[in-house]
PDB file of N, CA and C in Angstrom:
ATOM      1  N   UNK A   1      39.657   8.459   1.840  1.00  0.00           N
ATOM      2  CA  UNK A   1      38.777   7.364   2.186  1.00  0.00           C
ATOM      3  C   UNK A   1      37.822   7.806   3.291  1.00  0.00           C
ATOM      4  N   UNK A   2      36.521   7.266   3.025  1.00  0.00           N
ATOM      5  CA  UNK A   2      35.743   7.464   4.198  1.00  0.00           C
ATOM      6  C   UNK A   2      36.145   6.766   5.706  1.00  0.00           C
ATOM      7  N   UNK A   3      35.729   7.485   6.779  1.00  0.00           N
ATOM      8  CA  UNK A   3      36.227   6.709   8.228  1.00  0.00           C
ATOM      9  C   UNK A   3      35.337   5.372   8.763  1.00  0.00           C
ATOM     10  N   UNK A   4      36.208   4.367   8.474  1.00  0.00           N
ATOM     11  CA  UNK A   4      34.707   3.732   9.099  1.00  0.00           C
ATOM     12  C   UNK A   4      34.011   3.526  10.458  1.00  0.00           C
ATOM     13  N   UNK A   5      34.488   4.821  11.222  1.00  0.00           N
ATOM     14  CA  UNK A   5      34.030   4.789  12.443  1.00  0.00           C
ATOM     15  C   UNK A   5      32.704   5.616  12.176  1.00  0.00           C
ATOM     16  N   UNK A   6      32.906   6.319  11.259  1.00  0.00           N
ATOM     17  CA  UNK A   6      31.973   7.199  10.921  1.00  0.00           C
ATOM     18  C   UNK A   6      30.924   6.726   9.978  1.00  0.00           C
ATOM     19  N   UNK A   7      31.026   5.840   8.917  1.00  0.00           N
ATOM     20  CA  UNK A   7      29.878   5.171   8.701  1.00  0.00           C
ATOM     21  C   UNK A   7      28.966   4.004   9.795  1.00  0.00           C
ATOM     22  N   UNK A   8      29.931   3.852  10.547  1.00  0.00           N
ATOM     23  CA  UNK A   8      29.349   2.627  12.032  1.00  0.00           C
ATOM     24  C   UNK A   8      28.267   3.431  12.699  1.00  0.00           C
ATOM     25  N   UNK A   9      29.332   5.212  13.092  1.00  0.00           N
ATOM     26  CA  UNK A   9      28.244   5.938  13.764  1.00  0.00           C
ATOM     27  C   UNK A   9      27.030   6.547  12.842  1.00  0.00           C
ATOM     28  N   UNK A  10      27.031   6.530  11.701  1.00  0.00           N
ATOM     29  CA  UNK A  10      25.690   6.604  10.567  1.00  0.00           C
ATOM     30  C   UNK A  10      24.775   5.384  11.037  1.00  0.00           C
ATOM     31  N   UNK A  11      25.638   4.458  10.258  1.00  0.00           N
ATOM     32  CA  UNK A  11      24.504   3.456  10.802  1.00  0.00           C
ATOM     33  C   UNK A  11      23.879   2.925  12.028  1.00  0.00           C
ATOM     34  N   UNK A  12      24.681   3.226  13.169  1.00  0.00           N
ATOM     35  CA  UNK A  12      24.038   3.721  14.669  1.00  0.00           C
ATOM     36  C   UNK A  12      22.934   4.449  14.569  1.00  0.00           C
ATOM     37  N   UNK A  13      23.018   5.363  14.165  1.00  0.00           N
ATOM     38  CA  UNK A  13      21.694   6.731  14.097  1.00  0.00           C
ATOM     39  C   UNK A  13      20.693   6.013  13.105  1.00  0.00           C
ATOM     40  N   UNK A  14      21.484   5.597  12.240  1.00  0.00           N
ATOM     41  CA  UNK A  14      20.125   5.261  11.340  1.00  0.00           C
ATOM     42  C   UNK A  14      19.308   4.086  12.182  1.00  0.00           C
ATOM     43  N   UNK A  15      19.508   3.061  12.906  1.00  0.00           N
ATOM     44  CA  UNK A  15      19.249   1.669  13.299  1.00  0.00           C
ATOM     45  C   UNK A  15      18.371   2.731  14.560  1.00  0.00           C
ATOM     46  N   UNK A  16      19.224   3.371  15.587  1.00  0.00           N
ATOM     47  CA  UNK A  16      18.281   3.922  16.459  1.00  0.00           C
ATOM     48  C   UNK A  16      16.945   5.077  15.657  1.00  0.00           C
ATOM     49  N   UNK A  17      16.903   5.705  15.021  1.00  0.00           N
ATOM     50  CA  UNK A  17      15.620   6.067  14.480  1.00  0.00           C
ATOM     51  C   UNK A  17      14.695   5.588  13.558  1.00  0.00           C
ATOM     52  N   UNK A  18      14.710   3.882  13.196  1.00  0.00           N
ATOM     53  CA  UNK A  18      14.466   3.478  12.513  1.00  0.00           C
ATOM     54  C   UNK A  18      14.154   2.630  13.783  1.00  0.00           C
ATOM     55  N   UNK A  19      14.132   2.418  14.769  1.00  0.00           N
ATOM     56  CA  UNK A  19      13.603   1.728  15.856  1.00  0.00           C
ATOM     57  C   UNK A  19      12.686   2.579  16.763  1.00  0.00           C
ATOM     58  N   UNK A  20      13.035   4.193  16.528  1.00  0.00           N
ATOM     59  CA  UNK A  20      12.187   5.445  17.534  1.00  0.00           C
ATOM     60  C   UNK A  20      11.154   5.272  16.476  1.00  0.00           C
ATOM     61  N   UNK A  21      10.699   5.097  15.515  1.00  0.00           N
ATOM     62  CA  UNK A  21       9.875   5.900  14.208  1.00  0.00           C
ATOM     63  C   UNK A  21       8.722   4.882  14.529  1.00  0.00           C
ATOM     64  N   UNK A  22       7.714   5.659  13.925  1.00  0.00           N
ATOM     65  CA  UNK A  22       6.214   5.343  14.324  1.00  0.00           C
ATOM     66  C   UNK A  22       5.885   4.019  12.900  1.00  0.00           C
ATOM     67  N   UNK A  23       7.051   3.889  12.605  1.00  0.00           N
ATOM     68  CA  UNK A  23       7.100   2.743  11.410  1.00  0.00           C
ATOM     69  C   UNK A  23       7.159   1.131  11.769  1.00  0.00           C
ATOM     70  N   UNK A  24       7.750   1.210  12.938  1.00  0.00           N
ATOM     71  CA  UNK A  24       7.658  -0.400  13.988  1.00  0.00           C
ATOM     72  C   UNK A  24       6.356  -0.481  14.215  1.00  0.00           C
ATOM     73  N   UNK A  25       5.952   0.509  15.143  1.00  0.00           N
ATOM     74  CA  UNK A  25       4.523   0.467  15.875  1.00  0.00           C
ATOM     75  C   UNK A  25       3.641   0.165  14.549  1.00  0.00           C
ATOM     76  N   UNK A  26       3.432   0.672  13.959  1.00  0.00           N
ATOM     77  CA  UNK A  26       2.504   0.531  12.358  1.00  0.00           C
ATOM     78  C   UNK A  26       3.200  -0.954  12.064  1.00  0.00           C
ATOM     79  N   UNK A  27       4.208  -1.554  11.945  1.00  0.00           N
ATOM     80  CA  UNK A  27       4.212  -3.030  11.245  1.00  0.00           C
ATOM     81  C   UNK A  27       3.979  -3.575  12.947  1.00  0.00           C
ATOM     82  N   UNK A  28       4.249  -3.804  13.724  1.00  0.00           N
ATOM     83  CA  UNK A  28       3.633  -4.318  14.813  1.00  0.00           C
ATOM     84  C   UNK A  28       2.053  -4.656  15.373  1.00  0.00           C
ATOM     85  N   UNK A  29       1.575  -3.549  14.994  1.00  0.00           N
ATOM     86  CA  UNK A  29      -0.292  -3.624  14.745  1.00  0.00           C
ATOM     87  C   UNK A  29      -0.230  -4.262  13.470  1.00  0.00           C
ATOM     88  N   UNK A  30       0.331  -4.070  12.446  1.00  0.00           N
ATOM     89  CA  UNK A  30      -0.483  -4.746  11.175  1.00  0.00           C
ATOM     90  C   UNK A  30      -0.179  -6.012  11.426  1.00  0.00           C
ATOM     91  N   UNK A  31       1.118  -6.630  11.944  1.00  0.00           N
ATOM     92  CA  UNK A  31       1.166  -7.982  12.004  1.00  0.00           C
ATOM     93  C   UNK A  31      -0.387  -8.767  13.307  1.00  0.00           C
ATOM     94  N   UNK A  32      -0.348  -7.608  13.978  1.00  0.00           N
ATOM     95  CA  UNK A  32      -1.397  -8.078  14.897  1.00  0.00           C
ATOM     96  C   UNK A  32      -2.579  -8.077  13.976  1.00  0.00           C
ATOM     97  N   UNK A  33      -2.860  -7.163  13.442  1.00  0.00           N
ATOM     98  CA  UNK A  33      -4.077  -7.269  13.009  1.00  0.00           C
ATOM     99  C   UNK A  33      -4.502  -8.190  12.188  1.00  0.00           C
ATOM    100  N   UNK A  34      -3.092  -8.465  11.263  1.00  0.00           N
ATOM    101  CA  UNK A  34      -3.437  -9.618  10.285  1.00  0.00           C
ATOM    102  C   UNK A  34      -3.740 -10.983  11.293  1.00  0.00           C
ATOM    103  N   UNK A  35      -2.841 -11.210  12.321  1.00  0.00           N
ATOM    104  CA  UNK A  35      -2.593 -12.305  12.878  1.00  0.00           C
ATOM    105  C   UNK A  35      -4.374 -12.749  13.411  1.00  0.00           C
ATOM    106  N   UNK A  36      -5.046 -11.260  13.526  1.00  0.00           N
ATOM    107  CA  UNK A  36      -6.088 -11.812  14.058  1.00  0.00           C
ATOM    108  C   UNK A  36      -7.105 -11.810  13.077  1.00  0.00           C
ATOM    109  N   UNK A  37      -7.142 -11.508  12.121  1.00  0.00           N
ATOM    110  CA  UNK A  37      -8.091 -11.523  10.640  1.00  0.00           C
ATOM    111  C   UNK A  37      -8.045 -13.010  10.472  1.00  0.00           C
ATOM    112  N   UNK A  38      -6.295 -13.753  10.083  1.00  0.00           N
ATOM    113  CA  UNK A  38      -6.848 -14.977   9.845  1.00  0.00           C
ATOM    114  C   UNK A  38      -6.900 -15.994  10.792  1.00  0.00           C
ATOM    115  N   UNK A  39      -6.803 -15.569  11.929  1.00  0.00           N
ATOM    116  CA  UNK A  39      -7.556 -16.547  13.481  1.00  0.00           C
ATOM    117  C   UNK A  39      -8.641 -16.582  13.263  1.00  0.00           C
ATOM    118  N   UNK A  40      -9.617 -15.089  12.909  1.00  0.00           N
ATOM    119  CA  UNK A  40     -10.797 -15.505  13.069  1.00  0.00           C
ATOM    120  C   UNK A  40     -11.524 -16.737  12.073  1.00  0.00           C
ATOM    121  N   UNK A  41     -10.886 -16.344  10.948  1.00  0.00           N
ATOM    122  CA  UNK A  41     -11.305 -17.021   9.788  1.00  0.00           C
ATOM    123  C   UNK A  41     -10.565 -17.925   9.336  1.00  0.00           C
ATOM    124  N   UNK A  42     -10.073 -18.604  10.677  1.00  0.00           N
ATOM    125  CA  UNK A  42      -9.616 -20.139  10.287  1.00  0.00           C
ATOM    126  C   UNK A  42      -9.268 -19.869   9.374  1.00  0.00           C
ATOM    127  N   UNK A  43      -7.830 -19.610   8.828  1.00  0.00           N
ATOM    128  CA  UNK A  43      -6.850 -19.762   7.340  1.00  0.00           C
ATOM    129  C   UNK A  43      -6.100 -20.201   7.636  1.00  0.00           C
ATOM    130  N   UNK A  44      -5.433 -21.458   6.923  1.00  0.00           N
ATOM    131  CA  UNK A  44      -4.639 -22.692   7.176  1.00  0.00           C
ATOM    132  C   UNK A  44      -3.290 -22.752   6.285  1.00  0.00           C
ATOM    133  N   UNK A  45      -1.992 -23.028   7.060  1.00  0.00           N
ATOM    134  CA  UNK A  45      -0.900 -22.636   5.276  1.00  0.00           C
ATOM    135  C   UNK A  45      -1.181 -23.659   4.688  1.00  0.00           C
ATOM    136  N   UNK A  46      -1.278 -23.452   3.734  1.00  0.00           N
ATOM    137  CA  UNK A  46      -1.048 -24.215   2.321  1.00  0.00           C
ATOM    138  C   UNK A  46      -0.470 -25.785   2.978  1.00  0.00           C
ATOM    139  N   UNK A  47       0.640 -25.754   3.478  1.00  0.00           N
ATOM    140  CA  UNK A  47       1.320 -26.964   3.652  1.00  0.00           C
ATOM    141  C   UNK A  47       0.599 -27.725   4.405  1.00  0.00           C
ATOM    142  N   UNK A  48       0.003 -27.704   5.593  1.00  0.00           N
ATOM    143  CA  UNK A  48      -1.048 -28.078   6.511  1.00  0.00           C
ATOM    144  C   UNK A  48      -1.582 -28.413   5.701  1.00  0.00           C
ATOM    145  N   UNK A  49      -2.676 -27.694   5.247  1.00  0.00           N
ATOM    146  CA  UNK A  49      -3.539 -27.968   4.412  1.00  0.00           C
ATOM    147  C   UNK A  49      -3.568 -29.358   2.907  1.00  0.00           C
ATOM    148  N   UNK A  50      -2.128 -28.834   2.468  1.00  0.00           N
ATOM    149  CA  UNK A  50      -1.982 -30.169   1.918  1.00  0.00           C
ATOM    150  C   UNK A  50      -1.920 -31.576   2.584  1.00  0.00           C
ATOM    151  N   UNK A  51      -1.028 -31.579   3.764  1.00  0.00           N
ATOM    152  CA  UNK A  51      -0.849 -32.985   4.491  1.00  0.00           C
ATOM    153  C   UNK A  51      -2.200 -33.116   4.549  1.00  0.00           C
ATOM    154  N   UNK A  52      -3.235 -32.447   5.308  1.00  0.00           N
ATOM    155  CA  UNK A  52      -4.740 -32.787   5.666  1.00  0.00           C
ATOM    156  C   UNK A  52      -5.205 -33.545   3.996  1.00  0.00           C
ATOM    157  N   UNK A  53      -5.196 -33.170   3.331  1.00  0.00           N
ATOM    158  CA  UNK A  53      -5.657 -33.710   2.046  1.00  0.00           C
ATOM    159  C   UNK A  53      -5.012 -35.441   1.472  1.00  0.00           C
ATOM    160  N   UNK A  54      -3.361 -34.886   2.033  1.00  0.00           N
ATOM    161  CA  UNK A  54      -3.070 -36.256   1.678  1.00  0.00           C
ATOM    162  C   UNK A  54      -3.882 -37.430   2.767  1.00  0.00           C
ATOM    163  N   UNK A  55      -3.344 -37.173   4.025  1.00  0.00           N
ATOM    164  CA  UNK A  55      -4.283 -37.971   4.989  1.00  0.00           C
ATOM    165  C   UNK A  55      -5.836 -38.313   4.276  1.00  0.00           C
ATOM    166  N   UNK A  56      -6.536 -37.639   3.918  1.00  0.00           N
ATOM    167  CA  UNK A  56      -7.918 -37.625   3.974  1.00  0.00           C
ATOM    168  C   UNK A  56      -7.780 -38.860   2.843  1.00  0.00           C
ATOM    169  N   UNK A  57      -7.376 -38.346   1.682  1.00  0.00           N
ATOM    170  CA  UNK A  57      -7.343 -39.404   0.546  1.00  0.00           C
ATOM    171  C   UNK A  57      -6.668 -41.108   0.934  1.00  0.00           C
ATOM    172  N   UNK A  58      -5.683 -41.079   1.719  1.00  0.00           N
ATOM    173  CA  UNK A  58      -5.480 -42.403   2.230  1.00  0.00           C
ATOM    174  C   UNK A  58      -6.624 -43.074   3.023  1.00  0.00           C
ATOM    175  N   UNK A  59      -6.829 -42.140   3.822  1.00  0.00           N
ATOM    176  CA  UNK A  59      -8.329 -42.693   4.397  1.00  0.00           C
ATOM    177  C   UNK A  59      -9.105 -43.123   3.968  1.00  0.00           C
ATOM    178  N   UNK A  60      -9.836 -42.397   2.868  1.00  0.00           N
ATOM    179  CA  UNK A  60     -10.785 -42.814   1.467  1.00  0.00           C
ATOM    180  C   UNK A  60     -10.296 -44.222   0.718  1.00  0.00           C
ATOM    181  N   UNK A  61      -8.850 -44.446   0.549  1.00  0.00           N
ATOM    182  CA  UNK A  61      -8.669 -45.312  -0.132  1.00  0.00           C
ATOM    183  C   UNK A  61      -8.827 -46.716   1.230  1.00  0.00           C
ATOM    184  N   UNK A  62      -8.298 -46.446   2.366  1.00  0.00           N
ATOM    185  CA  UNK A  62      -8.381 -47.696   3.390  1.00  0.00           C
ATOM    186  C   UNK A  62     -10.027 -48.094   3.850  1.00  0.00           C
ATOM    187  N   UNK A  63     -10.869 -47.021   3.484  1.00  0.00           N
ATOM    188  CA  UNK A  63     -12.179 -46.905   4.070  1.00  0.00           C
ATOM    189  C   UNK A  63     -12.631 -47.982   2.593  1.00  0.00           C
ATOM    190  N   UNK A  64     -12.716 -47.942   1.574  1.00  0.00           N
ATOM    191  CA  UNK A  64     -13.210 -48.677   0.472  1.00  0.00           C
ATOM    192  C   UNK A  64     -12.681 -49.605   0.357  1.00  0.00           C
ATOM    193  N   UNK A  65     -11.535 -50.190   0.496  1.00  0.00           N
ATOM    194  CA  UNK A  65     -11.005 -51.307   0.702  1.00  0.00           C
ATOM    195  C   UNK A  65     -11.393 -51.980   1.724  1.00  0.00           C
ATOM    196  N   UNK A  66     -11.659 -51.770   2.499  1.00  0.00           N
ATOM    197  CA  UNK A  66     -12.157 -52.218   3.687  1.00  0.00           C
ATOM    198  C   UNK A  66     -13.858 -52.651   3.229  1.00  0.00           C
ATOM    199  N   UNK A  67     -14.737 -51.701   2.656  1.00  0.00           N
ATOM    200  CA  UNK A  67     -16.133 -51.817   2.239  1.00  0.00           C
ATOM    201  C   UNK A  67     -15.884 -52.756   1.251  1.00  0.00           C
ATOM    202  N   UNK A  68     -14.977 -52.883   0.323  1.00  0.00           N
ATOM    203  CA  UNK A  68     -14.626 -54.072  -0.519  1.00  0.00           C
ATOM    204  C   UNK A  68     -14.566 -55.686   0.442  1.00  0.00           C
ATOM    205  N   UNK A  69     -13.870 -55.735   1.416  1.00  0.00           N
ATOM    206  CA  UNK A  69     -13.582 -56.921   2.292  1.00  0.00           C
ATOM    207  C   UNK A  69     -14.727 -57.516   3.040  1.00  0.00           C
ATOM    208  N   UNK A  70     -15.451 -56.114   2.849  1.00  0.00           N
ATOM    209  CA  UNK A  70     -16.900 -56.666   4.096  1.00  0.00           C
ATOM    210  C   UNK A  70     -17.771 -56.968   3.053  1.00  0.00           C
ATOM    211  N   UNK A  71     -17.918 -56.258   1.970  1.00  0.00           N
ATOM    212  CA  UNK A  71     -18.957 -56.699   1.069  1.00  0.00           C
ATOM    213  C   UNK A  71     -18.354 -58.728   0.585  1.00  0.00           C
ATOM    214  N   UNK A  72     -17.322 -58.586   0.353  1.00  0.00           N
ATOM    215  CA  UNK A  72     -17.029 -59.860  -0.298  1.00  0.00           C
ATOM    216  C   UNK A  72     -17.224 -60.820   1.220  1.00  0.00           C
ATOM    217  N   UNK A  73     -16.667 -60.863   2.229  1.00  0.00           N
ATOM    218  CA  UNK A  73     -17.245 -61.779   3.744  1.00  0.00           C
ATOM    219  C   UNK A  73     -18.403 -61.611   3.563  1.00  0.00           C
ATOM    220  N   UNK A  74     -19.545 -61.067   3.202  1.00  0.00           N
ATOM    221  CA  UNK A  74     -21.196 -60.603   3.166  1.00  0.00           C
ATOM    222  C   UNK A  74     -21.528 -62.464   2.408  1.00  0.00           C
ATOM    223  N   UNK A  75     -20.761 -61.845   1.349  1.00  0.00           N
ATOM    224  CA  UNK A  75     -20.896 -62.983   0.005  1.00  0.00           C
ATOM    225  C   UNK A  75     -20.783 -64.081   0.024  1.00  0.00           C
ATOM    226  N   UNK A  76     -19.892 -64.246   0.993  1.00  0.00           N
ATOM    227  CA  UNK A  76     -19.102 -65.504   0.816  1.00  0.00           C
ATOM    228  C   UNK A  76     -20.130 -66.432   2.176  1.00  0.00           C
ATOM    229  N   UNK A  77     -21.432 -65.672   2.905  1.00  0.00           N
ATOM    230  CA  UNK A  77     -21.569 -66.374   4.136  1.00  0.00           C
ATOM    231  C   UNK A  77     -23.062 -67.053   3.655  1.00  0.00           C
TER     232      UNK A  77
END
């Protein structure tokens, strides 16, 4: 059987050079870089973006109902 002190100390070595390696630094800038690509250009998740839509459409519907109430008080004076 393998020792499993000895796969612990594998995966020790592996976890520490997989933390030394110029492979963090490279996903660390790319997350930066992305992070600032879509700052600049205002990109919104999806989910946000949906609530904003639902909001907007309730609005639309309370805003015409409302132009419905004033037009008919218009009528009625």
């Amino acid at each position: 059987m393998i020792d499993k002190g000895l796969l612990e100390d594998l995966g020790q070595r592996l976890s520490d050079a997989a933390r030394a390696s110029p492979a963090q630094d490279l996903e660390k800038n790319l997350r930066a870089l992305l992070g600032a690509f879509f700052d600049r250009f205002d990109v919104v998740l999806r989910e946000d973006f949906d609530v904003q839509r639902k909001l907007l459409e309730r609005a639309q519907a309370k805003l015409s109902a409302l132009e419905a109430r004033v037009a008919e008080l218009e009528r009625r004076r």
